[in-house]
N, C-alpha and C. Protein backbone atom coordinates (compact mmCIF):
# COMPACT_ATOMS: atom_id res chain seq x y z
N UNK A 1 6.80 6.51 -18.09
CA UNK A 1 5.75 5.60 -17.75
C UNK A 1 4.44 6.20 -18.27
N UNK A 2 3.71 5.08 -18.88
CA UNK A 2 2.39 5.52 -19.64
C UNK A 2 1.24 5.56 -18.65
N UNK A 3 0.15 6.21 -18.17
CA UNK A 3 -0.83 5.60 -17.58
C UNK A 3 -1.91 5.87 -18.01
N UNK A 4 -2.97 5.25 -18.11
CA UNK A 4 -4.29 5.71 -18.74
C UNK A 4 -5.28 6.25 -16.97
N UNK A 5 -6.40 6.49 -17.87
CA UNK A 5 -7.37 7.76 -16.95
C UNK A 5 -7.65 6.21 -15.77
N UNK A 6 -7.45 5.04 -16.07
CA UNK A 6 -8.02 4.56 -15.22
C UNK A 6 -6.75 4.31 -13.74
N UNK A 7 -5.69 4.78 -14.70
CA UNK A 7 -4.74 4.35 -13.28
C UNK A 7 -3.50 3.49 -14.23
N UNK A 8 -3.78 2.17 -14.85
CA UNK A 8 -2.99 1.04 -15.47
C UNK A 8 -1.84 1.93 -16.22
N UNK A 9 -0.66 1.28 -16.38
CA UNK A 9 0.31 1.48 -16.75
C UNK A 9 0.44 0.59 -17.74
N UNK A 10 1.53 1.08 -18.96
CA UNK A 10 1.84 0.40 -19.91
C UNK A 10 2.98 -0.20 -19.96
N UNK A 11 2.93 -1.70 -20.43
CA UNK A 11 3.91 -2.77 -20.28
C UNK A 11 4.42 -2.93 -21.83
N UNK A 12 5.21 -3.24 -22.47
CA UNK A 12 5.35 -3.43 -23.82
C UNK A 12 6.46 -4.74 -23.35
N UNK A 13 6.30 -6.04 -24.09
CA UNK A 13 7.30 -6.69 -24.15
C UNK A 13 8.46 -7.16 -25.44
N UNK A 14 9.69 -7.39 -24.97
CA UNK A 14 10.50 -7.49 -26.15
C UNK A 14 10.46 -9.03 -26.63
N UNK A 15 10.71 -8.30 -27.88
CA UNK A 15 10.82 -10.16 -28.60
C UNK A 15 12.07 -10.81 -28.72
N UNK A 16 12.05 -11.97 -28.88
CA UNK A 16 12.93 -12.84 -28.76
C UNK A 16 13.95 -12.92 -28.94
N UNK A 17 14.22 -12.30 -30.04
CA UNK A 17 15.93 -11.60 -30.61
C UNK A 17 16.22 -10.97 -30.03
N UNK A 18 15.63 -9.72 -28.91
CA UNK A 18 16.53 -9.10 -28.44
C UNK A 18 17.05 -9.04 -27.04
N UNK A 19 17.94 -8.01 -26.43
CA UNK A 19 18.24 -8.25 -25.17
C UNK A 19 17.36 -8.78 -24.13
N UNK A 20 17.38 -9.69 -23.41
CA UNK A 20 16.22 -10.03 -21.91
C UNK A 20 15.03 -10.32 -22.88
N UNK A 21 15.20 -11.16 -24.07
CA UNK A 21 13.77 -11.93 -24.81
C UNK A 21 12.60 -11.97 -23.47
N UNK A 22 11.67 -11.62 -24.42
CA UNK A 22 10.06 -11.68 -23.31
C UNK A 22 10.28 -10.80 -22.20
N UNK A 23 10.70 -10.29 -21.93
CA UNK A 23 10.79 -9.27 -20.26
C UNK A 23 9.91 -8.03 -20.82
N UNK A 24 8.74 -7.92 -19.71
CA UNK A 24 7.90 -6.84 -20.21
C UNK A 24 8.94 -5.54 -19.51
N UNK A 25 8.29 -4.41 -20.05
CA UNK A 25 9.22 -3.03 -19.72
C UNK A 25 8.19 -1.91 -20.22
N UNK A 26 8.70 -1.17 -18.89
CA UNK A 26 8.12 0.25 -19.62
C UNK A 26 8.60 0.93 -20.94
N UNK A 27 7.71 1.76 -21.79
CA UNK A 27 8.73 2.35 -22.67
C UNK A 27 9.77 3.14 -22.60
N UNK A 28 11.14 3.10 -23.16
CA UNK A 28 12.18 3.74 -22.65
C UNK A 28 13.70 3.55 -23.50
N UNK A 29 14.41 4.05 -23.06
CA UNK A 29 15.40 4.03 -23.87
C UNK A 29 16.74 5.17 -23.70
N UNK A 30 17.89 4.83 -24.64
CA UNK A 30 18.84 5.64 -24.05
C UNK A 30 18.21 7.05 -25.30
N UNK A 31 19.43 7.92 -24.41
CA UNK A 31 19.07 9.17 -25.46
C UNK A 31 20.18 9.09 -26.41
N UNK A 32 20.56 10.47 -27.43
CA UNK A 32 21.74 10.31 -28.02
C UNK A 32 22.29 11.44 -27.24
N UNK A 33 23.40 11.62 -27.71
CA UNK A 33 24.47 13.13 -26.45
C UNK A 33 23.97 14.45 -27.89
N UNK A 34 23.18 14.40 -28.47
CA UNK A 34 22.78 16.22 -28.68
C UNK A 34 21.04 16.47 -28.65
N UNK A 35 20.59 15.80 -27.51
CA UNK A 35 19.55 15.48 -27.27
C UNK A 35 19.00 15.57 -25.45
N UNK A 36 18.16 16.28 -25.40
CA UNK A 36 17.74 16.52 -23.85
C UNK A 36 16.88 15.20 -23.14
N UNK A 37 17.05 15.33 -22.22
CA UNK A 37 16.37 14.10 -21.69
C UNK A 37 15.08 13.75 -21.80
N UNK A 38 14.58 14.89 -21.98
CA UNK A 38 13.51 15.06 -21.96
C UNK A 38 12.68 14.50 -23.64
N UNK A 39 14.08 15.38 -24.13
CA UNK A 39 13.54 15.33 -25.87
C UNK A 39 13.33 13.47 -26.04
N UNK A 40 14.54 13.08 -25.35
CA UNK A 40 14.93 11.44 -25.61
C UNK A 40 14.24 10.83 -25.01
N UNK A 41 13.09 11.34 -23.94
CA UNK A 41 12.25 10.28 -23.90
C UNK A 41 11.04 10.21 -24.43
N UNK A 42 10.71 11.78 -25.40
CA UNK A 42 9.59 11.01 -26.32
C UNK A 42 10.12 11.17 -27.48
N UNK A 43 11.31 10.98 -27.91
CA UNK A 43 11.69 9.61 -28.87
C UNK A 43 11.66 8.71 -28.29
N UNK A 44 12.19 8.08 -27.69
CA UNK A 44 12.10 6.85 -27.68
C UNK A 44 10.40 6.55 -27.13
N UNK A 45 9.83 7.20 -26.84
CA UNK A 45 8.04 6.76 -26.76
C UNK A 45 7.51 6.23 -27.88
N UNK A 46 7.82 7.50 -28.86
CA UNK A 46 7.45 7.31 -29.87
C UNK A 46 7.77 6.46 -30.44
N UNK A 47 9.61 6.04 -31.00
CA UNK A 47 9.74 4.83 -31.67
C UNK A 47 9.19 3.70 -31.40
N UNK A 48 8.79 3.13 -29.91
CA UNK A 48 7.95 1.94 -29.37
C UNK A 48 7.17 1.87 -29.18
N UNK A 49 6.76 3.32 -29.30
CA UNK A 49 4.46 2.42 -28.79
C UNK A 49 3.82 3.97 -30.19
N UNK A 50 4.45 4.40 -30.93
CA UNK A 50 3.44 5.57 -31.91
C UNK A 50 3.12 6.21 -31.00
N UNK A 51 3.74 6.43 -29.76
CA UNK A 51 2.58 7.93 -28.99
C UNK A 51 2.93 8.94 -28.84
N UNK A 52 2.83 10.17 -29.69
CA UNK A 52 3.47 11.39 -30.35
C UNK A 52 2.76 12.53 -29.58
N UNK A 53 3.10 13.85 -28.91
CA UNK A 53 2.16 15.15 -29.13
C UNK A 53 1.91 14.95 -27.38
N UNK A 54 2.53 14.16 -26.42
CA UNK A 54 2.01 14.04 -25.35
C UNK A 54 2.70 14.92 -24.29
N UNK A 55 2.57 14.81 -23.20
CA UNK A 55 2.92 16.08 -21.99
C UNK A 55 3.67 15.01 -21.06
N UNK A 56 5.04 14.99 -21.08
CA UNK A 56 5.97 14.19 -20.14
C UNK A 56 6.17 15.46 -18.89
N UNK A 57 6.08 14.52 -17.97
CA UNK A 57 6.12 14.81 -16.58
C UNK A 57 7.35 14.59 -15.81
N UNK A 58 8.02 15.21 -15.52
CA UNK A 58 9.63 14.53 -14.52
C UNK A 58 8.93 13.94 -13.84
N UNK A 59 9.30 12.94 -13.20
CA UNK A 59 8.49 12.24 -11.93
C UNK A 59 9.94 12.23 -11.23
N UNK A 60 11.24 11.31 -11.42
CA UNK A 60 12.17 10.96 -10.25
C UNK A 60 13.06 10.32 -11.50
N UNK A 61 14.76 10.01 -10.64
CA UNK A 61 15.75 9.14 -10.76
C UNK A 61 15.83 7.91 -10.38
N UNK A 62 16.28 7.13 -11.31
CA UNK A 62 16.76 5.55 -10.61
C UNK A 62 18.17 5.17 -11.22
N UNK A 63 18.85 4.92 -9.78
CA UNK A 63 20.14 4.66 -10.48
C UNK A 63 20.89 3.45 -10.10
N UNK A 64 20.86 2.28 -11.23
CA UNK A 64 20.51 0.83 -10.39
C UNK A 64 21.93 0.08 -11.67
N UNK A 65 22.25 -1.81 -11.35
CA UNK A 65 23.42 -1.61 -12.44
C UNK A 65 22.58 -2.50 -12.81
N UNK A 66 22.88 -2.32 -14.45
CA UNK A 66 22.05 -3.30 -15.45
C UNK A 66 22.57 -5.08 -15.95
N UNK A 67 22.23 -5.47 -16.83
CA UNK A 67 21.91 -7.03 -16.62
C UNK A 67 23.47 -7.32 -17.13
N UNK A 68 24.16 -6.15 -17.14
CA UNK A 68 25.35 -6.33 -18.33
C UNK A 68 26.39 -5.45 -17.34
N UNK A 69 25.87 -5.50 -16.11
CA UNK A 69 26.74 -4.96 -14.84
C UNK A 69 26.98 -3.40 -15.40
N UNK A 70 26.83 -2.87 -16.13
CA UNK A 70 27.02 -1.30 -15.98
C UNK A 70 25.63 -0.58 -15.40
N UNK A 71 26.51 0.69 -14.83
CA UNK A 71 26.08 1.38 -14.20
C UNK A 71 25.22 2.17 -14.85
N UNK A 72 23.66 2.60 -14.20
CA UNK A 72 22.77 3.25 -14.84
C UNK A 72 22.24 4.32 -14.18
N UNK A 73 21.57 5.55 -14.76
CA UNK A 73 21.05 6.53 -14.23
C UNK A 73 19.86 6.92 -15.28
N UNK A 74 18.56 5.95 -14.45
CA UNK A 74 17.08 5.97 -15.62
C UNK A 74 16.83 8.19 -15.12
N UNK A 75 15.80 8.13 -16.12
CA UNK A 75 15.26 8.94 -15.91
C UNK A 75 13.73 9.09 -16.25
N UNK A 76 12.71 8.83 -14.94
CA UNK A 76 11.67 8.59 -15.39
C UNK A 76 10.61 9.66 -15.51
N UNK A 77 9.86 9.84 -16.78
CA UNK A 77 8.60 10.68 -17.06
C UNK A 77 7.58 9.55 -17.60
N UNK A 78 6.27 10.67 -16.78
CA UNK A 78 5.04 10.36 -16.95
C UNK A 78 4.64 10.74 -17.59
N UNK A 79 3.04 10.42 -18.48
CA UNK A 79 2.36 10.69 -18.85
C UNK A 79 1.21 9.94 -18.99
N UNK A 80 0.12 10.57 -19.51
CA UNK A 80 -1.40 10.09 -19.25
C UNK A 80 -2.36 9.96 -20.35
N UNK A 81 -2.74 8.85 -20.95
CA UNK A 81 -3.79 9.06 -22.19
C UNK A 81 -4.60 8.48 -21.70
N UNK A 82 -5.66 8.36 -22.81
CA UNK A 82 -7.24 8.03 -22.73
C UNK A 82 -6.97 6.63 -22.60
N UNK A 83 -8.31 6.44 -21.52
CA UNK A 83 -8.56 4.38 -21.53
C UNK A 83 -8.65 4.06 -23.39
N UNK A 84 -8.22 2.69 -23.36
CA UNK A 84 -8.58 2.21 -24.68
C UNK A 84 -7.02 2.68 -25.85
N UNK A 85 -6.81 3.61 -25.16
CA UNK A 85 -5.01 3.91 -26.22
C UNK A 85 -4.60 2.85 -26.38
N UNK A 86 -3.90 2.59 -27.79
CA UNK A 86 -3.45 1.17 -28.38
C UNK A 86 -1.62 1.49 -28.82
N UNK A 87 -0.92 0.70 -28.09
CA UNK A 87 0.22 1.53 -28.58
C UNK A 87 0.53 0.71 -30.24
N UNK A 88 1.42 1.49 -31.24
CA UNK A 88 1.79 1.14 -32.18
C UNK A 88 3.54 -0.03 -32.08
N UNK A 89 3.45 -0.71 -32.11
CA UNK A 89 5.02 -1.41 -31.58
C UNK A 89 6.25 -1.29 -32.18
N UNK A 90 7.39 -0.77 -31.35
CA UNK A 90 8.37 -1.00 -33.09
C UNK A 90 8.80 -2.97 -33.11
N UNK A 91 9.53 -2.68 -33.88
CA UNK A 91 9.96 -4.09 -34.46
C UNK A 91 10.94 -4.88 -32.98
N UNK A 92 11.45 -4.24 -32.16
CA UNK A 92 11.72 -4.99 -31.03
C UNK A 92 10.69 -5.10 -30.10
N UNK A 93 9.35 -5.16 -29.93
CA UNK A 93 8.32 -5.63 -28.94
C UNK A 93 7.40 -6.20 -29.77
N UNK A 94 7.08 -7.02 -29.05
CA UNK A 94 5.90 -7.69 -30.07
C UNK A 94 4.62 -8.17 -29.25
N UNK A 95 4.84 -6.92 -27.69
CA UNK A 95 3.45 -7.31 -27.12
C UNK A 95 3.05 -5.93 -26.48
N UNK A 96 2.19 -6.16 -25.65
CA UNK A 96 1.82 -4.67 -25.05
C UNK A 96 0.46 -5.17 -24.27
N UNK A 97 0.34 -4.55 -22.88
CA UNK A 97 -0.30 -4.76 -21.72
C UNK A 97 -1.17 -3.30 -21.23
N UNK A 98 -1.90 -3.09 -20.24
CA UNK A 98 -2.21 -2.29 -19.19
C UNK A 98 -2.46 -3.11 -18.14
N UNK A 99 -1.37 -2.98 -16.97
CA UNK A 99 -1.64 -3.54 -16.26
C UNK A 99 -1.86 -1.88 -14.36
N UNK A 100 -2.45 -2.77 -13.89
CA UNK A 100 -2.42 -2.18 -12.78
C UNK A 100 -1.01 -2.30 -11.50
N UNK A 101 -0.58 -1.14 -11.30
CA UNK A 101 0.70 -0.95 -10.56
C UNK A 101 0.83 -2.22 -9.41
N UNK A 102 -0.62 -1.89 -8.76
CA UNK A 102 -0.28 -3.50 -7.70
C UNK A 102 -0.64 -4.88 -8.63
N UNK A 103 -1.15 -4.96 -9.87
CA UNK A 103 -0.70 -6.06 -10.05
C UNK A 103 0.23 -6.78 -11.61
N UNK A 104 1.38 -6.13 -11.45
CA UNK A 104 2.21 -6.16 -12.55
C UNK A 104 2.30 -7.55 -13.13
N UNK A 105 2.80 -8.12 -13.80
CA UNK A 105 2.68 -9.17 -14.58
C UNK A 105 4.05 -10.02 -13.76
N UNK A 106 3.79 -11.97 -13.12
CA UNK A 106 4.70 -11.93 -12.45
C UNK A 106 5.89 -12.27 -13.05
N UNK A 107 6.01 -12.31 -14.28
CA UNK A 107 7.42 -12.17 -15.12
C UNK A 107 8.42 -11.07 -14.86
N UNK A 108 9.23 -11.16 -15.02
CA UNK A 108 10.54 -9.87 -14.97
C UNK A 108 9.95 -8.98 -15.67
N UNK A 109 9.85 -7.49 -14.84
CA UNK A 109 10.01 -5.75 -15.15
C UNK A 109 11.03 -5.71 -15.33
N UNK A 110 11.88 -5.43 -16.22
CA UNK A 110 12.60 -4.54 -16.84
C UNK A 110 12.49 -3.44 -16.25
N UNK A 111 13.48 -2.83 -15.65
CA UNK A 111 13.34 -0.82 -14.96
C UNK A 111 13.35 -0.26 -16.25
């Protein structure tokens, strides 16, 4: 999870072609198996929003079943940039938000 100095978190949404079209989501993603969790989640930061060189934080587990009934075990890290950060998108999102935690967007979050 992204947050800037003011608090807001970053939403990126997917486009239409792909799984759950339009559902905003944090950035995230699976890892590969010769890859730490840690490493795999800023790849996958990076591949979806360009945000490289940053300081991920363990925060916690979520282990919930996905839209395709399998079983999941997220693993979420934080981190923090400057107000005004613009993420870069890959080719599956084609939007991007800061929204504030109490007031998320009332469309489907994606975990």
């Amino acid at each position: 999870m992204v947050r800037d100095r003011s608090g807001r978190v970053l939403l990126i949404r997917r486009t239409d072609h792909d799984d759950l079209p339009g559902s905003w989501e944090y950035p995230g993603g699976d890892r590969t198996n010769d890859e730490t969790v840690e490493a795999g989640a800023a790849r996958e930061l990076a591949e979806e929003t360009g945000l490289t060189g940053l300081d991920l934080e363990f925060a916690r587990t979520i282990d919930y079943t996905d839209h395709k009934r399998r079983r999941v075990r997220q693993f979420v890290f934080t981190t923090a940039v400057p107000d005004g950060t613009t993420a870069v998108l890959s080719g599956g999102h084609n939007g991007q938000q800061w929204a504030r935690p109490d007031a998320l967007p009332h469309t489907d979050v994606v975990p």
